[in-house]
C-alpha atoms as a PDB file:
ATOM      1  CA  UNK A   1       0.000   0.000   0.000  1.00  0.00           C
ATOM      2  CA  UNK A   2       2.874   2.384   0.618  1.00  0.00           C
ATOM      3  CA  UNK A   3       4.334   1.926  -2.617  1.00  0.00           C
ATOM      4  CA  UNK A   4       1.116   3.311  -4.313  1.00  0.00           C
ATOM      5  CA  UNK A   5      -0.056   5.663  -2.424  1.00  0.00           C
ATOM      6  CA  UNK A   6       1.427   9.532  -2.875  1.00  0.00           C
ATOM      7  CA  UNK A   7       3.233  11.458  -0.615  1.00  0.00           C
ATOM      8  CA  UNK A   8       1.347  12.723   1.910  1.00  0.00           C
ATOM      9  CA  UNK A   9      -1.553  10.358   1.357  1.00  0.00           C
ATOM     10  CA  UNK A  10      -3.438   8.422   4.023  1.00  0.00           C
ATOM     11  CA  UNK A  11      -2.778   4.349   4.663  1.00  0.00           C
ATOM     12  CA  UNK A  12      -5.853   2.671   6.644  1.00  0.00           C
ATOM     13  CA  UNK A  13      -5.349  -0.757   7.911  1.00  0.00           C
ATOM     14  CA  UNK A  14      -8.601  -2.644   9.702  1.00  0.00           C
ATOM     15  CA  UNK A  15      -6.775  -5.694  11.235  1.00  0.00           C
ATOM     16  CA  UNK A  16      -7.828  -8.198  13.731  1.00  0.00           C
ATOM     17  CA  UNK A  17      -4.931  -8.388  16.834  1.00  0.00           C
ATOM     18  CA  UNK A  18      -4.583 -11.614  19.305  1.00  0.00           C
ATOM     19  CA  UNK A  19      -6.609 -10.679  21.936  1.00  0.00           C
ATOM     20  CA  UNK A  20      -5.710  -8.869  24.838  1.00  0.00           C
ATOM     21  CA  UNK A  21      -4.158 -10.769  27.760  1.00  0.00           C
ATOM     22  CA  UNK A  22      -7.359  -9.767  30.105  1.00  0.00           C
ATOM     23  CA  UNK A  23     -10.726 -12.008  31.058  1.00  0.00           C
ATOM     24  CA  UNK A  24     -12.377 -10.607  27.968  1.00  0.00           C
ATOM     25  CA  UNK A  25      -9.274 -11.687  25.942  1.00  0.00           C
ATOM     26  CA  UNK A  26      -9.358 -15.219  27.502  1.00  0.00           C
ATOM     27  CA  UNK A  27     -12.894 -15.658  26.777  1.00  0.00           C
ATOM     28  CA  UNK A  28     -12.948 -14.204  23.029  1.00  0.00           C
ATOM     29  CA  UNK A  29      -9.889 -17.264  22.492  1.00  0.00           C
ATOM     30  CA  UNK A  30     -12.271 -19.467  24.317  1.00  0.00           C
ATOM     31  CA  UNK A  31     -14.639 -18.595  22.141  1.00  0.00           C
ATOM     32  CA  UNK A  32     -12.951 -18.707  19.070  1.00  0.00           C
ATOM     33  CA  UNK A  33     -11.271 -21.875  20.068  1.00  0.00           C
ATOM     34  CA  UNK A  34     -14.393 -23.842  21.952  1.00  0.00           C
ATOM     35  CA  UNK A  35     -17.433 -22.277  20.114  1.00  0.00           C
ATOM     36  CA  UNK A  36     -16.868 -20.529  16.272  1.00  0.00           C
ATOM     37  CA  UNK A  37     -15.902 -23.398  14.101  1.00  0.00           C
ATOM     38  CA  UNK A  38     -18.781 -25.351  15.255  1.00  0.00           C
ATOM     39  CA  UNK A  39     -21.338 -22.869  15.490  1.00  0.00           C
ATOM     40  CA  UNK A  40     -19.647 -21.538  12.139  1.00  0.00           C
ATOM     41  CA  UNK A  41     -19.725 -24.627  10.912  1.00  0.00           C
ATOM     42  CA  UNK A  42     -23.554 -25.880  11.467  1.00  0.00           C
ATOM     43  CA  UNK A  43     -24.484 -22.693   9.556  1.00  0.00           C
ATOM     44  CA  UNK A  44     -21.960 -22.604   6.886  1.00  0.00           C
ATOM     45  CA  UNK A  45     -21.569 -26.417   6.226  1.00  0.00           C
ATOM     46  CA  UNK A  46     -17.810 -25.932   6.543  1.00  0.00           C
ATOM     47  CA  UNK A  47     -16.493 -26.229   9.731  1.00  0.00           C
ATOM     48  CA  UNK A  48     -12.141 -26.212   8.849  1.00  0.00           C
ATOM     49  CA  UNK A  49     -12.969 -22.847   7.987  1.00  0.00           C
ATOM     50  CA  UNK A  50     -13.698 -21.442  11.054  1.00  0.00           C
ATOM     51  CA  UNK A  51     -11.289 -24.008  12.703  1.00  0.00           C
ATOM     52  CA  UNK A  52      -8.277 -21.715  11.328  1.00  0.00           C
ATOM     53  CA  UNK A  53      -9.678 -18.504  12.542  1.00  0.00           C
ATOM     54  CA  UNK A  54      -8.187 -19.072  16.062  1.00  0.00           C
ATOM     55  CA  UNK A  55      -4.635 -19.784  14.758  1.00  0.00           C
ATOM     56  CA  UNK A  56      -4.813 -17.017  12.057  1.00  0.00           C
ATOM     57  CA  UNK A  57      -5.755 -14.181  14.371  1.00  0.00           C
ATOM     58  CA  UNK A  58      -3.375 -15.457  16.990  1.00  0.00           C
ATOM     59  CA  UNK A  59      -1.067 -15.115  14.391  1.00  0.00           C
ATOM     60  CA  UNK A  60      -1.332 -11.879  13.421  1.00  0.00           C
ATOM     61  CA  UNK A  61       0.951  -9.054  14.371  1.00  0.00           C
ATOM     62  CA  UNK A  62       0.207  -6.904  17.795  1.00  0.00           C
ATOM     63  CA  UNK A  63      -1.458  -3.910  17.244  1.00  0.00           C
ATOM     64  CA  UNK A  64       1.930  -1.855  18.353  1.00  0.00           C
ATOM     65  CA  UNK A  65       3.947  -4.596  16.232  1.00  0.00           C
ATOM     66  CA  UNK A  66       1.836  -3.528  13.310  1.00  0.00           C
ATOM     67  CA  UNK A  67       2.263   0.187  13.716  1.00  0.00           C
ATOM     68  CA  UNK A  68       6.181  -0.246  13.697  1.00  0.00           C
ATOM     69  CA  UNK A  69       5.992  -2.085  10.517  1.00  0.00           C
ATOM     70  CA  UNK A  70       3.973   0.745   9.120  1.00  0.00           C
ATOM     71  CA  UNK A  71       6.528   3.375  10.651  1.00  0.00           C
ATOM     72  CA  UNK A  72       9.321   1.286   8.936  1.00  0.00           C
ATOM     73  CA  UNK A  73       7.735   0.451   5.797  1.00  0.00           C
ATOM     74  CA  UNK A  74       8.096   4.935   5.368  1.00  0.00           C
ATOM     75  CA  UNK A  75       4.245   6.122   7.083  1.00  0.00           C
ATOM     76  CA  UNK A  76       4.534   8.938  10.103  1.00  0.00           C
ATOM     77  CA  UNK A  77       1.805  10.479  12.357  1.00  0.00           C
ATOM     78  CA  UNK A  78       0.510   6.743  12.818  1.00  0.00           C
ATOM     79  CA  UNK A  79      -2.699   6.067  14.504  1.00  0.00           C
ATOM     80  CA  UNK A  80      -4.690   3.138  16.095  1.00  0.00           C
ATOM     81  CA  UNK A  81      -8.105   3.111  17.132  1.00  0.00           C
ATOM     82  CA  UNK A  82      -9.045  -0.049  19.579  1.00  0.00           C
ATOM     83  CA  UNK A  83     -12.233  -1.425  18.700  1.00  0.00           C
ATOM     84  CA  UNK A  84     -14.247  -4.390  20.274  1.00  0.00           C
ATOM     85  CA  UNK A  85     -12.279  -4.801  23.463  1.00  0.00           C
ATOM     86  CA  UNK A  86      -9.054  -5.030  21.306  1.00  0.00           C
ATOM     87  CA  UNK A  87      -9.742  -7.658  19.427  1.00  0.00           C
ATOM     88  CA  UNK A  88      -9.806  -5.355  16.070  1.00  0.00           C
ATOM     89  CA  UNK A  89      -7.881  -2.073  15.552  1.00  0.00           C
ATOM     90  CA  UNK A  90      -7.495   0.406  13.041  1.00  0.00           C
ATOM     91  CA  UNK A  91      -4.522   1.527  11.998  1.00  0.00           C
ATOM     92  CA  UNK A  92      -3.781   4.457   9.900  1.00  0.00           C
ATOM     93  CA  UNK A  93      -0.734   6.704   8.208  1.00  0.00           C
ATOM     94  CA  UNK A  94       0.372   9.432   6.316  1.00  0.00           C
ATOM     95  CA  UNK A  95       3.372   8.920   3.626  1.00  0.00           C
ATOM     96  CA  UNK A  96       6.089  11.361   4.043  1.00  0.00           C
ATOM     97  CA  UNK A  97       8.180  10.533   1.702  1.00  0.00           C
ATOM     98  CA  UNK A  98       8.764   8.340  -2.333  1.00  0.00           C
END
């Protein structure tokens, strides 16, 4: 994204984050874990789908792991916005320079 956007445009990332390491994180991993891929599963007739949710947002960067990438990757004046209990955050950037 920072390759094609122009100096001194904006970079918006909506990301999922591993939960944070407080009762409502424990129970969202519970819940991703224990109760998704077969709740998912009954109503989309695919249950490995939902399955890999837990691992795949578990694996995904911290939401201050993901704004020094952005910083790094050549974005200033970065941003996040915690939504849902910090389970979801948006993250957002201005390129400074080509």
């Amino acid at each position: 994204m920072v390759r094609v956007v122009r100096p001194g445009g904006r970079v918006m990332i909506l990301e999922f984050s591993p939960p944070p390491k407080t009762l409502f994180g424990h129970a969202y991993n519970w819940y991703l874990k224990r109760v998704m891929p077969g709740l998912g599963g009954k109503v989309s007739g695919w249950e490995p789908t939902y399955g890999y949710l837990y691992s795949s947002i578990n694996a995904f960067l911290d939401h201050n792991s993901l704004a020094e990438l952005m910083r790094a990757e050549g974005l200033d004046r970065i941003e996040t916005r915690r939504l849902s209990g910090g389970i979801a955050y948006i993250h957002a950037g201005i390129k400074v320079k080509d």
